[in-house]
PDB file of N, CA and C in Angstrom:
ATOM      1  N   UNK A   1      -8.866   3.936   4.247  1.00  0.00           N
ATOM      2  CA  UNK A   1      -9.932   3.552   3.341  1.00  0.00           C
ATOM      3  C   UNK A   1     -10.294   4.763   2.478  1.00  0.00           C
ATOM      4  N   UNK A   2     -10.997   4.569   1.307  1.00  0.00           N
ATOM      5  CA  UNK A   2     -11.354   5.408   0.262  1.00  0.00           C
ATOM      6  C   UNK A   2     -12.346   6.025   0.883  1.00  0.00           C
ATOM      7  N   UNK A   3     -12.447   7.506   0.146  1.00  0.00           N
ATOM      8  CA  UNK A   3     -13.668   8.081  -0.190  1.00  0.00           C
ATOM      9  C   UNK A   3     -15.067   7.663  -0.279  1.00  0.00           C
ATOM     10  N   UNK A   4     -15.075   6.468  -0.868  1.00  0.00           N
ATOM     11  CA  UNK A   4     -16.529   5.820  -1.440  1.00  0.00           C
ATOM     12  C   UNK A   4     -16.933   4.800  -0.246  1.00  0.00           C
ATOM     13  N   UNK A   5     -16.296   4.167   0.655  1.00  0.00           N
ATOM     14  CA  UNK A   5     -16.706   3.363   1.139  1.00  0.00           C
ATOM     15  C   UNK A   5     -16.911   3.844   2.523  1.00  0.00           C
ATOM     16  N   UNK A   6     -16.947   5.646   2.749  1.00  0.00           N
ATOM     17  CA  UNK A   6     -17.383   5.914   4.129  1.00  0.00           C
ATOM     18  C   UNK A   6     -18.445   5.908   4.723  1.00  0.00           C
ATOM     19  N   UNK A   7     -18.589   6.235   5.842  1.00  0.00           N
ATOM     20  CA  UNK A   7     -19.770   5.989   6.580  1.00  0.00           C
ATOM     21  C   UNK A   7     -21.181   7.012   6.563  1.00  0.00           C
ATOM     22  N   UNK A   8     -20.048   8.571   6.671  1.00  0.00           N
ATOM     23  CA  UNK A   8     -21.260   9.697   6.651  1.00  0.00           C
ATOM     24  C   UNK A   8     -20.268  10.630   5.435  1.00  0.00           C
ATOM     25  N   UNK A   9     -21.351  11.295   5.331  1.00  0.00           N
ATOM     26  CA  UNK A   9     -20.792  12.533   4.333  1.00  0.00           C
ATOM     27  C   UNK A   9     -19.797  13.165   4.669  1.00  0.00           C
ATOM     28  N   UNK A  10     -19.732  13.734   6.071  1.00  0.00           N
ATOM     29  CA  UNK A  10     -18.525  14.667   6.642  1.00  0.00           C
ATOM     30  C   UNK A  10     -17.176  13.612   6.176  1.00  0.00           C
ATOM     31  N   UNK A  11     -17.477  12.306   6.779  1.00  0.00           N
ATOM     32  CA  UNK A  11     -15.978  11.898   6.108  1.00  0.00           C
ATOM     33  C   UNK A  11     -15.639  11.097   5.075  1.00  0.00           C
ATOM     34  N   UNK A  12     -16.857  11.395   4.146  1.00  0.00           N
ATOM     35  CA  UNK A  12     -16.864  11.186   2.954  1.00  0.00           C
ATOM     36  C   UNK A  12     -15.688  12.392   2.443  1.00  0.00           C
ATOM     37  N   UNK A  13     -16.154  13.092   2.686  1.00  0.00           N
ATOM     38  CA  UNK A  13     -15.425  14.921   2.714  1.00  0.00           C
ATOM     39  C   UNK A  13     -14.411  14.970   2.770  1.00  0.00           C
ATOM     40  N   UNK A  14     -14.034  14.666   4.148  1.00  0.00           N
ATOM     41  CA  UNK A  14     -13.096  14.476   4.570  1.00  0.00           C
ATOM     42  C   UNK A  14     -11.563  13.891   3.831  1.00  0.00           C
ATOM     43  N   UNK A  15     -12.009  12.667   3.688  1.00  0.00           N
ATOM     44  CA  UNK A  15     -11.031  11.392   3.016  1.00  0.00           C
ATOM     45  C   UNK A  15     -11.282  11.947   1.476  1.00  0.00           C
ATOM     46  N   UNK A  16     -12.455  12.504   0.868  1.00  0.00           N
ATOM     47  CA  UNK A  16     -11.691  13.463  -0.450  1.00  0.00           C
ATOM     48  C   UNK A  16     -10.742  13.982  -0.471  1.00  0.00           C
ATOM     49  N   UNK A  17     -11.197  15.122   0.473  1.00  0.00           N
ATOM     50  CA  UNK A  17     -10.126  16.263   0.589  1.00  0.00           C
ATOM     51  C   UNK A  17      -8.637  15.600   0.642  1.00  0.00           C
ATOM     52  N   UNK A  18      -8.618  14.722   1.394  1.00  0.00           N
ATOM     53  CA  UNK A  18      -7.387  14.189   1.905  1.00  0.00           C
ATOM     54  C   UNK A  18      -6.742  13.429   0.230  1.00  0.00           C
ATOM     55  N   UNK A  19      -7.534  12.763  -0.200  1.00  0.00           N
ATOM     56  CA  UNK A  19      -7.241  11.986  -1.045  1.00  0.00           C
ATOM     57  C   UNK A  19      -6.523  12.907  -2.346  1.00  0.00           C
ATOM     58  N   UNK A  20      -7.135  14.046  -2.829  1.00  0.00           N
ATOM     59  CA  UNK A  20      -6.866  15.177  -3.508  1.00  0.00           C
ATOM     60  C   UNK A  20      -5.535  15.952  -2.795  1.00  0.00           C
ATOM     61  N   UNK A  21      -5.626  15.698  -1.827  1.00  0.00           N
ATOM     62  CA  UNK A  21      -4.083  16.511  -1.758  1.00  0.00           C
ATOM     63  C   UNK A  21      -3.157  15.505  -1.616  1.00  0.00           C
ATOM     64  N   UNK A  22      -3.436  14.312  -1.710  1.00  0.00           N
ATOM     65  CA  UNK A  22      -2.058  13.813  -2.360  1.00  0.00           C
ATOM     66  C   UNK A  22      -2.004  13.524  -3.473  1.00  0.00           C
ATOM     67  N   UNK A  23      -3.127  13.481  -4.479  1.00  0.00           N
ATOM     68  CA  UNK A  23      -2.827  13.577  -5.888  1.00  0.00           C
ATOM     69  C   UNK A  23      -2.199  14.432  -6.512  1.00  0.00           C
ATOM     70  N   UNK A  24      -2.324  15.847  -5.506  1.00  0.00           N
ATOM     71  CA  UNK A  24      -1.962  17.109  -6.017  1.00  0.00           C
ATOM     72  C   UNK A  24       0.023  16.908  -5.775  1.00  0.00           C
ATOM     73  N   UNK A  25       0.086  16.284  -4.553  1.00  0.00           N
ATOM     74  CA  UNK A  25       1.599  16.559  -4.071  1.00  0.00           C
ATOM     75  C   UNK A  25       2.422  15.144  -4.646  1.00  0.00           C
ATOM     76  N   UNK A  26       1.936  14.338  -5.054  1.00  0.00           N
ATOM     77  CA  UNK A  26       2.560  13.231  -5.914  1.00  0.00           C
ATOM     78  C   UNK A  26       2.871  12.659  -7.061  1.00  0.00           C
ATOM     79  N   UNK A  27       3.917  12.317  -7.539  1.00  0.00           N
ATOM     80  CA  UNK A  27       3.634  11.654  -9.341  1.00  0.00           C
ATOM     81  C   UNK A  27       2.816  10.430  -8.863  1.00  0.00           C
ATOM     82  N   UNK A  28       2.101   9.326  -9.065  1.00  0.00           N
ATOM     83  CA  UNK A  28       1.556   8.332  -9.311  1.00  0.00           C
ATOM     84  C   UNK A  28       2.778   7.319  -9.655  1.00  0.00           C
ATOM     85  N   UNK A  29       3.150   6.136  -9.198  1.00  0.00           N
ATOM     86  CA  UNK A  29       4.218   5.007  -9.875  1.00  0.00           C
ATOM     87  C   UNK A  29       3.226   4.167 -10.796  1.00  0.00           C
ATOM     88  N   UNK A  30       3.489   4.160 -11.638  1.00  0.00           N
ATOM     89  CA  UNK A  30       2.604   2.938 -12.281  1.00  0.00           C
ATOM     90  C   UNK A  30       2.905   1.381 -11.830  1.00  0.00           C
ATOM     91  N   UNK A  31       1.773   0.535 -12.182  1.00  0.00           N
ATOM     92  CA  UNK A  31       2.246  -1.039 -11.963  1.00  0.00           C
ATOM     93  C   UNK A  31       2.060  -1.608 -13.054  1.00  0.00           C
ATOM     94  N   UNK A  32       3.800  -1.764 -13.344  1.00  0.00           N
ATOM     95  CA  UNK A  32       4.350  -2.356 -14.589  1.00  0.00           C
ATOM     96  C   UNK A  32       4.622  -3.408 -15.037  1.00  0.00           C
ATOM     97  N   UNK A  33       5.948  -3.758 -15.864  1.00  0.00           N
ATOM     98  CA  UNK A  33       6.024  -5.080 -15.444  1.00  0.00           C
ATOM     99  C   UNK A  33       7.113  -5.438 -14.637  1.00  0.00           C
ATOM    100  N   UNK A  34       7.680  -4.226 -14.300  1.00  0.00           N
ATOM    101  CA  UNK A  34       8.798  -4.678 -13.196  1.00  0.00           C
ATOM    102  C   UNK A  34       7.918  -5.434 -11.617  1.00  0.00           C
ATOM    103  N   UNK A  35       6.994  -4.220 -11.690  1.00  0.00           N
ATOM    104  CA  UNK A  35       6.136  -4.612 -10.653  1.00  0.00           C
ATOM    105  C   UNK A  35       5.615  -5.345 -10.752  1.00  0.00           C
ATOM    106  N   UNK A  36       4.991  -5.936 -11.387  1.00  0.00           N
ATOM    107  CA  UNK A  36       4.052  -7.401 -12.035  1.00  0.00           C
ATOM    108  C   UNK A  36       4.822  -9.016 -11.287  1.00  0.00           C
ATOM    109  N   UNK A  37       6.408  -8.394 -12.043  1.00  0.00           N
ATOM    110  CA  UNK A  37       7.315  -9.488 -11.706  1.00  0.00           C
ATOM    111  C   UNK A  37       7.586  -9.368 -10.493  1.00  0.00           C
ATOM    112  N   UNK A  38       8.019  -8.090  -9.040  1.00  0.00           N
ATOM    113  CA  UNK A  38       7.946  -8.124  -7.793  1.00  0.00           C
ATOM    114  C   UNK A  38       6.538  -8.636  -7.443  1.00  0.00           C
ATOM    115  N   UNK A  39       5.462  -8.570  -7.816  1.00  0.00           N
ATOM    116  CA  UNK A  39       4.352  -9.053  -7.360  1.00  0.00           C
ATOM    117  C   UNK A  39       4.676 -10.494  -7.101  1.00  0.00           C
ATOM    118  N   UNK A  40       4.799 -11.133  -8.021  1.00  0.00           N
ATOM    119  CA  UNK A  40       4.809 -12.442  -7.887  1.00  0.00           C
ATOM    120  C   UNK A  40       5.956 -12.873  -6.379  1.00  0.00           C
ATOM    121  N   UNK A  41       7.004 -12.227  -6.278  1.00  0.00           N
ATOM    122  CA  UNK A  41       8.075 -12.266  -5.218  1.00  0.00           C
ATOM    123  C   UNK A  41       7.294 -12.201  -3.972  1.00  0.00           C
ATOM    124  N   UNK A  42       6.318 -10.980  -4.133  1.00  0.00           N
ATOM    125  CA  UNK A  42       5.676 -10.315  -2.876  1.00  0.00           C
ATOM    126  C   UNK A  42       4.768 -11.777  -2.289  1.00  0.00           C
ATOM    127  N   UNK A  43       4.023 -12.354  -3.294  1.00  0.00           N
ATOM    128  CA  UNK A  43       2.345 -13.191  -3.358  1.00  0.00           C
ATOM    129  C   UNK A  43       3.005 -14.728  -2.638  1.00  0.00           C
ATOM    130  N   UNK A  44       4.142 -14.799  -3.133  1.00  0.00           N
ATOM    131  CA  UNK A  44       5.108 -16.318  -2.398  1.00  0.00           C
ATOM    132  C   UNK A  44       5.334 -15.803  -1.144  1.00  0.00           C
ATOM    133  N   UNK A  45       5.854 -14.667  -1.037  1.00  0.00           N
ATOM    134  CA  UNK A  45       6.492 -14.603   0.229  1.00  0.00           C
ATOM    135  C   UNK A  45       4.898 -14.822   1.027  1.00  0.00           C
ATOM    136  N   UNK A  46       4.421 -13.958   0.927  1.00  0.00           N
ATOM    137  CA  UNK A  46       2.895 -13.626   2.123  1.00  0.00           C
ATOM    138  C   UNK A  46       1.880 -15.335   2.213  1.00  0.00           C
ATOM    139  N   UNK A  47       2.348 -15.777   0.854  1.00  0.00           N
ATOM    140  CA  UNK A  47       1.662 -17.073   1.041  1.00  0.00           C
ATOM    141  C   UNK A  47       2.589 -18.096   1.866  1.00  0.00           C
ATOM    142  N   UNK A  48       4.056 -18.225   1.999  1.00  0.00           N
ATOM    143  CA  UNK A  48       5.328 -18.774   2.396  1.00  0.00           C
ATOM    144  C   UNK A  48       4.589 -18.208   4.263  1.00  0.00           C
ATOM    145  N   UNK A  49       4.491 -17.355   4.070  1.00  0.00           N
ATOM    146  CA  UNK A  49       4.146 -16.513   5.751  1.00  0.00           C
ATOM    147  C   UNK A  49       3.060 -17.260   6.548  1.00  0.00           C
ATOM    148  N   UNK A  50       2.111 -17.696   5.325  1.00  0.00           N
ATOM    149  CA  UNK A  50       1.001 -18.069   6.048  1.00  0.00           C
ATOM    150  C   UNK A  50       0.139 -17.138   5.803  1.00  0.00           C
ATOM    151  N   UNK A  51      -0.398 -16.056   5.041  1.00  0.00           N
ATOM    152  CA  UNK A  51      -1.141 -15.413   4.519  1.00  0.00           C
ATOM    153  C   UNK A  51      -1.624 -15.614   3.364  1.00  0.00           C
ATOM    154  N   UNK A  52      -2.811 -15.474   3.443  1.00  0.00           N
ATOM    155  CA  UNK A  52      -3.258 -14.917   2.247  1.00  0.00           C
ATOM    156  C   UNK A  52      -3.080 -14.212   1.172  1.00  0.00           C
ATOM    157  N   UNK A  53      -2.130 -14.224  -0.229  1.00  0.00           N
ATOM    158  CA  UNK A  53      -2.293 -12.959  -0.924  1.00  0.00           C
ATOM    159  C   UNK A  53      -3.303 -12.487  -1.643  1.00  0.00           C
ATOM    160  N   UNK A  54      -4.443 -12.945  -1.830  1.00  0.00           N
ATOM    161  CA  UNK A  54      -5.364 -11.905  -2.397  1.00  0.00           C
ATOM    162  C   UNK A  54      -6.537 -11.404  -1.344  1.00  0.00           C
ATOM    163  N   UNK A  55      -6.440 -11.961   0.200  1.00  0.00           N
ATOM    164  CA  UNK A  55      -6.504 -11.055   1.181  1.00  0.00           C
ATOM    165  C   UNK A  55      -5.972  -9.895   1.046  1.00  0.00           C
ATOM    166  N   UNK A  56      -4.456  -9.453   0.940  1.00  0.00           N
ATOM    167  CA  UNK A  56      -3.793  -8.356   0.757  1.00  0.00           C
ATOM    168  C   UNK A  56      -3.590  -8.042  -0.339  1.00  0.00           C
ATOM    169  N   UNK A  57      -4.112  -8.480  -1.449  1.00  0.00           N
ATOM    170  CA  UNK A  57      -3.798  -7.707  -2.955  1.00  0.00           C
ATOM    171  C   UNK A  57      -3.673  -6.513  -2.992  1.00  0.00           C
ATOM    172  N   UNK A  58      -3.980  -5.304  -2.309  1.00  0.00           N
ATOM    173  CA  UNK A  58      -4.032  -4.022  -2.787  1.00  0.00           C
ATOM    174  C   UNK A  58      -2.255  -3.904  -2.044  1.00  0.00           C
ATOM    175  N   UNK A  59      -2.297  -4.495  -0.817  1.00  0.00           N
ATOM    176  CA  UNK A  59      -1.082  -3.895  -0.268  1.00  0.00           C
ATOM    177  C   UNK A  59       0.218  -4.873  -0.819  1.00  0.00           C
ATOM    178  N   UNK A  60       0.012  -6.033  -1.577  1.00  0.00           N
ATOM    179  CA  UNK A  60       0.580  -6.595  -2.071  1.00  0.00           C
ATOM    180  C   UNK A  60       1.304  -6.041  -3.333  1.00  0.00           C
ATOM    181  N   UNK A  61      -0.076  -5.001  -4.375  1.00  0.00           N
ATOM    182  CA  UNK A  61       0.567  -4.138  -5.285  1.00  0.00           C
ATOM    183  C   UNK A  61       1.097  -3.482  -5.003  1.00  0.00           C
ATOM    184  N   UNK A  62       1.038  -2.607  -3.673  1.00  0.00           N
ATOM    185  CA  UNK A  62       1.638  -1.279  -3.328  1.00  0.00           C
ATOM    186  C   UNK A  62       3.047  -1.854  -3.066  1.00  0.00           C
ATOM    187  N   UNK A  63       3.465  -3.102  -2.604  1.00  0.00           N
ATOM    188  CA  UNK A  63       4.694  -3.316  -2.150  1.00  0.00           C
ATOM    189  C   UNK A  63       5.480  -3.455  -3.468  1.00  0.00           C
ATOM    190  N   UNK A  64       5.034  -4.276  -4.130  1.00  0.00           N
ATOM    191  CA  UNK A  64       5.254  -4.722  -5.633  1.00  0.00           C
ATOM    192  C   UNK A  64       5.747  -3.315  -6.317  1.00  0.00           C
ATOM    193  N   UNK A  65       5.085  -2.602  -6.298  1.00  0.00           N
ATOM    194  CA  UNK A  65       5.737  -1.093  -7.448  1.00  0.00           C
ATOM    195  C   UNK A  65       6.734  -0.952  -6.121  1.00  0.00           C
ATOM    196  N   UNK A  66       6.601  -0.638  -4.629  1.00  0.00           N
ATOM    197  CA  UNK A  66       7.855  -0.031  -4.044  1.00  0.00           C
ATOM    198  C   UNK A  66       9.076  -0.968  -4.296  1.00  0.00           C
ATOM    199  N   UNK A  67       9.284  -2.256  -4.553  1.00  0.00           N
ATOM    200  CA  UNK A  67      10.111  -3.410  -4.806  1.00  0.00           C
ATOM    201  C   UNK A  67      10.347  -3.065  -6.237  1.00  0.00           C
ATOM    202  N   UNK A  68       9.808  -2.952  -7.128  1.00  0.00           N
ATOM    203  CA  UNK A  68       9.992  -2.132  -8.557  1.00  0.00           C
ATOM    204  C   UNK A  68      10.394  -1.270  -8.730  1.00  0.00           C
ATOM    205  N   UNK A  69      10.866  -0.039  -7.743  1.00  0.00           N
ATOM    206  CA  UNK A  69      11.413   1.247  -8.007  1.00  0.00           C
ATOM    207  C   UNK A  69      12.417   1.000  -6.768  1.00  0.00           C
ATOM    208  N   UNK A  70      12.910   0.408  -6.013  1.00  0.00           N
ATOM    209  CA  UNK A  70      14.294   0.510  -4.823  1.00  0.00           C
ATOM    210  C   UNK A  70      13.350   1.378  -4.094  1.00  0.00           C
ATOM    211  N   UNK A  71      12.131   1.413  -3.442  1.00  0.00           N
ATOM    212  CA  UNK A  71      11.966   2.304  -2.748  1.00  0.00           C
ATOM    213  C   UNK A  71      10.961   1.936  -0.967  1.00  0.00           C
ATOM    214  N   UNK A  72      11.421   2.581  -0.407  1.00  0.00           N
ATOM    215  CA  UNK A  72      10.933   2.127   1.387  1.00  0.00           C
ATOM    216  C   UNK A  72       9.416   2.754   1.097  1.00  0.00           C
ATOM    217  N   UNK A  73       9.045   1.578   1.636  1.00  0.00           N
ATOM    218  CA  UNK A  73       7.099   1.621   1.736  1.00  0.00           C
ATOM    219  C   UNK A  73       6.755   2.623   3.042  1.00  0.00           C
ATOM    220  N   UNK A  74       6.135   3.587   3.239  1.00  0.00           N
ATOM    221  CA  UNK A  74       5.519   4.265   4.448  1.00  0.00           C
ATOM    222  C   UNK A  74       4.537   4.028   4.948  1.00  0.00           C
ATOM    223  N   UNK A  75       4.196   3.576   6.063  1.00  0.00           N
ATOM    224  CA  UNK A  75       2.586   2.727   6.493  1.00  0.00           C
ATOM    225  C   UNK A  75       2.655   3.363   7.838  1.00  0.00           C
ATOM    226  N   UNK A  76       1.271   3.134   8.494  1.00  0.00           N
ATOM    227  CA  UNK A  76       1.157   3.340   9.767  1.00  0.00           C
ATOM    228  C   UNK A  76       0.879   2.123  10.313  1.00  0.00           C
ATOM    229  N   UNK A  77       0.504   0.791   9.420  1.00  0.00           N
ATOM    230  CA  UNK A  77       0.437  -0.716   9.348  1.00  0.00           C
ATOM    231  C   UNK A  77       1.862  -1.684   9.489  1.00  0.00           C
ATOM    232  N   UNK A  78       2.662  -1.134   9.793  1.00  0.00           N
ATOM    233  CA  UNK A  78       3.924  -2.130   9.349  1.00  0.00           C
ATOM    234  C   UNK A  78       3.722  -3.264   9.678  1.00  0.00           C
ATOM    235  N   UNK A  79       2.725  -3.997   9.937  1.00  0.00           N
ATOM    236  CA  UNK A  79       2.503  -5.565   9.960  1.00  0.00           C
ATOM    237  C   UNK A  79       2.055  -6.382   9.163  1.00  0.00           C
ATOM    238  N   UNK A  80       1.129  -5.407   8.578  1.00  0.00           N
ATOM    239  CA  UNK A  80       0.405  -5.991   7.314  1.00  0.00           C
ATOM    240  C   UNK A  80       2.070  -6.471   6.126  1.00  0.00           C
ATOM    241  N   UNK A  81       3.027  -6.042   6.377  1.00  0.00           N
ATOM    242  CA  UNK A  81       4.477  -6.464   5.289  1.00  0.00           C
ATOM    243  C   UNK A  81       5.491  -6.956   5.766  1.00  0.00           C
ATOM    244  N   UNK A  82       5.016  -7.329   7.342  1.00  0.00           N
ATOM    245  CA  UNK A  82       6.251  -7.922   7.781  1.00  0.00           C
ATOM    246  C   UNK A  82       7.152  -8.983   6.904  1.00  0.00           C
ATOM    247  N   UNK A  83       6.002  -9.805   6.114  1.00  0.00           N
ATOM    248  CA  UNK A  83       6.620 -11.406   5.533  1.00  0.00           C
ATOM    249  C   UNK A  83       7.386 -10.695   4.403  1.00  0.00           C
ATOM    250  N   UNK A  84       7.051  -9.791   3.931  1.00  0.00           N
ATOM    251  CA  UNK A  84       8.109  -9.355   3.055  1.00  0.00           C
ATOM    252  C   UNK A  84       9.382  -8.820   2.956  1.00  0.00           C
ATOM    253  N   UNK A  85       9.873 -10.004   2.866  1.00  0.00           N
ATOM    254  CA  UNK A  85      11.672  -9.214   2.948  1.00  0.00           C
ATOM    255  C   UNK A  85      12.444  -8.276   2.184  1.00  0.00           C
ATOM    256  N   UNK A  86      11.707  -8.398   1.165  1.00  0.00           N
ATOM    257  CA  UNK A  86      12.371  -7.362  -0.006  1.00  0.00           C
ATOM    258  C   UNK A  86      12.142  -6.243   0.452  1.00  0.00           C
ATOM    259  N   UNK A  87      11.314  -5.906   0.889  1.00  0.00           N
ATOM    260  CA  UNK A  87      10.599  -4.892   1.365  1.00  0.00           C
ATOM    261  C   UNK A  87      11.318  -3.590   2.312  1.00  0.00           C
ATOM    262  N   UNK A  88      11.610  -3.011   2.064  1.00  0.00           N
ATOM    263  CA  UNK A  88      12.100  -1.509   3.320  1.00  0.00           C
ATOM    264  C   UNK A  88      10.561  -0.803   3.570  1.00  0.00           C
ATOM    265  N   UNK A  89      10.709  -1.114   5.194  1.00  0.00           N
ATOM    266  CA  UNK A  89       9.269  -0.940   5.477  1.00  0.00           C
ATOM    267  C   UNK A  89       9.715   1.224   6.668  1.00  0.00           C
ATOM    268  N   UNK A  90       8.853   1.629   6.374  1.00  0.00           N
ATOM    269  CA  UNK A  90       8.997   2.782   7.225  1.00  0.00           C
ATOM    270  C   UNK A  90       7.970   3.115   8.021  1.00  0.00           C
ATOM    271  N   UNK A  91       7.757   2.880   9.186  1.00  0.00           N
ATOM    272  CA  UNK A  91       6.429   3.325  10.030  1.00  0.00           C
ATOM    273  C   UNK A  91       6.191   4.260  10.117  1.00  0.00           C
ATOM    274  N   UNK A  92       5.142   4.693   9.717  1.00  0.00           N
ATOM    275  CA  UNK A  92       4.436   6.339  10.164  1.00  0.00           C
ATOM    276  C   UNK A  92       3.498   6.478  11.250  1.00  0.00           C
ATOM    277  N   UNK A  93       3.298   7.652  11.943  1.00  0.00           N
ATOM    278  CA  UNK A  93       1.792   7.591  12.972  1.00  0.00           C
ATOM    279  C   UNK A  93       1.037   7.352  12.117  1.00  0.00           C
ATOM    280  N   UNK A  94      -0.317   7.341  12.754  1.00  0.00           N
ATOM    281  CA  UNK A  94      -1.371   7.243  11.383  1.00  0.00           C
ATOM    282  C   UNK A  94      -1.897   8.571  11.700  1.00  0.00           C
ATOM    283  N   UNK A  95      -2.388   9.082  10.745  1.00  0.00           N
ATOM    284  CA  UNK A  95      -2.994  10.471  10.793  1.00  0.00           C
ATOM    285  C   UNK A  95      -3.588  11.082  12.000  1.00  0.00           C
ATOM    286  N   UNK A  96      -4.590  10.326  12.380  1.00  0.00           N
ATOM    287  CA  UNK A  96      -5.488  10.587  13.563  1.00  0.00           C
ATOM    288  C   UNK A  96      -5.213  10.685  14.763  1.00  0.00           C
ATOM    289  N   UNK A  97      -3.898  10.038  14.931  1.00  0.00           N
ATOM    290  CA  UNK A  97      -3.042  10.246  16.239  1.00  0.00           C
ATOM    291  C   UNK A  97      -2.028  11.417  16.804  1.00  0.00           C
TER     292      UNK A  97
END
């Protein structure tokens, strides 16, 4: 979760800091219209699944630009994309662990 929607200041802080150093260590992908058009691929499949897609809209875009560039998604969630087949999913720990 973001910056803005924390609980106390410390990890308000916190999830800045964090958030800033990956702005610092990343280009940004934009969502284009390649991605626009994987979106739509992504929003059938998760609805085909039995999900919701604008439950998952944010992770729906994120899949959408990785389906737009050939590229494996990194999550510590890999469930939230199971229904997506296009998808190269890569599990990560999650931070805190």
């Amino acid at each position: 979760m973001g910056p803005l929607v924390a609980g106390t200041d410390a990890e308000r802080a916190a999830r800045q800091a964090h958030l800033q150093q990956a702005e610092a260590d990343f280009d940004p992908l934009p969502f284009d219209a390649a991605a626009a058009r994987a979106f739509g691929q992504v929003a059938a499949a998760l609805r085909h699944a039995g999900r919701k897609p604008a439950a998952r809209s944010y992770d729906a875009m994120i899949a959408a630009v990785a389906i737009a560039n050939a590229l494996p998604l990194f999550t510590s969630n890999p469930d939230d994309f199971v229904a997506i087949t296009q998808l190269r999913v890569m599990e990560v720990p999650h931070p805190a662990e």
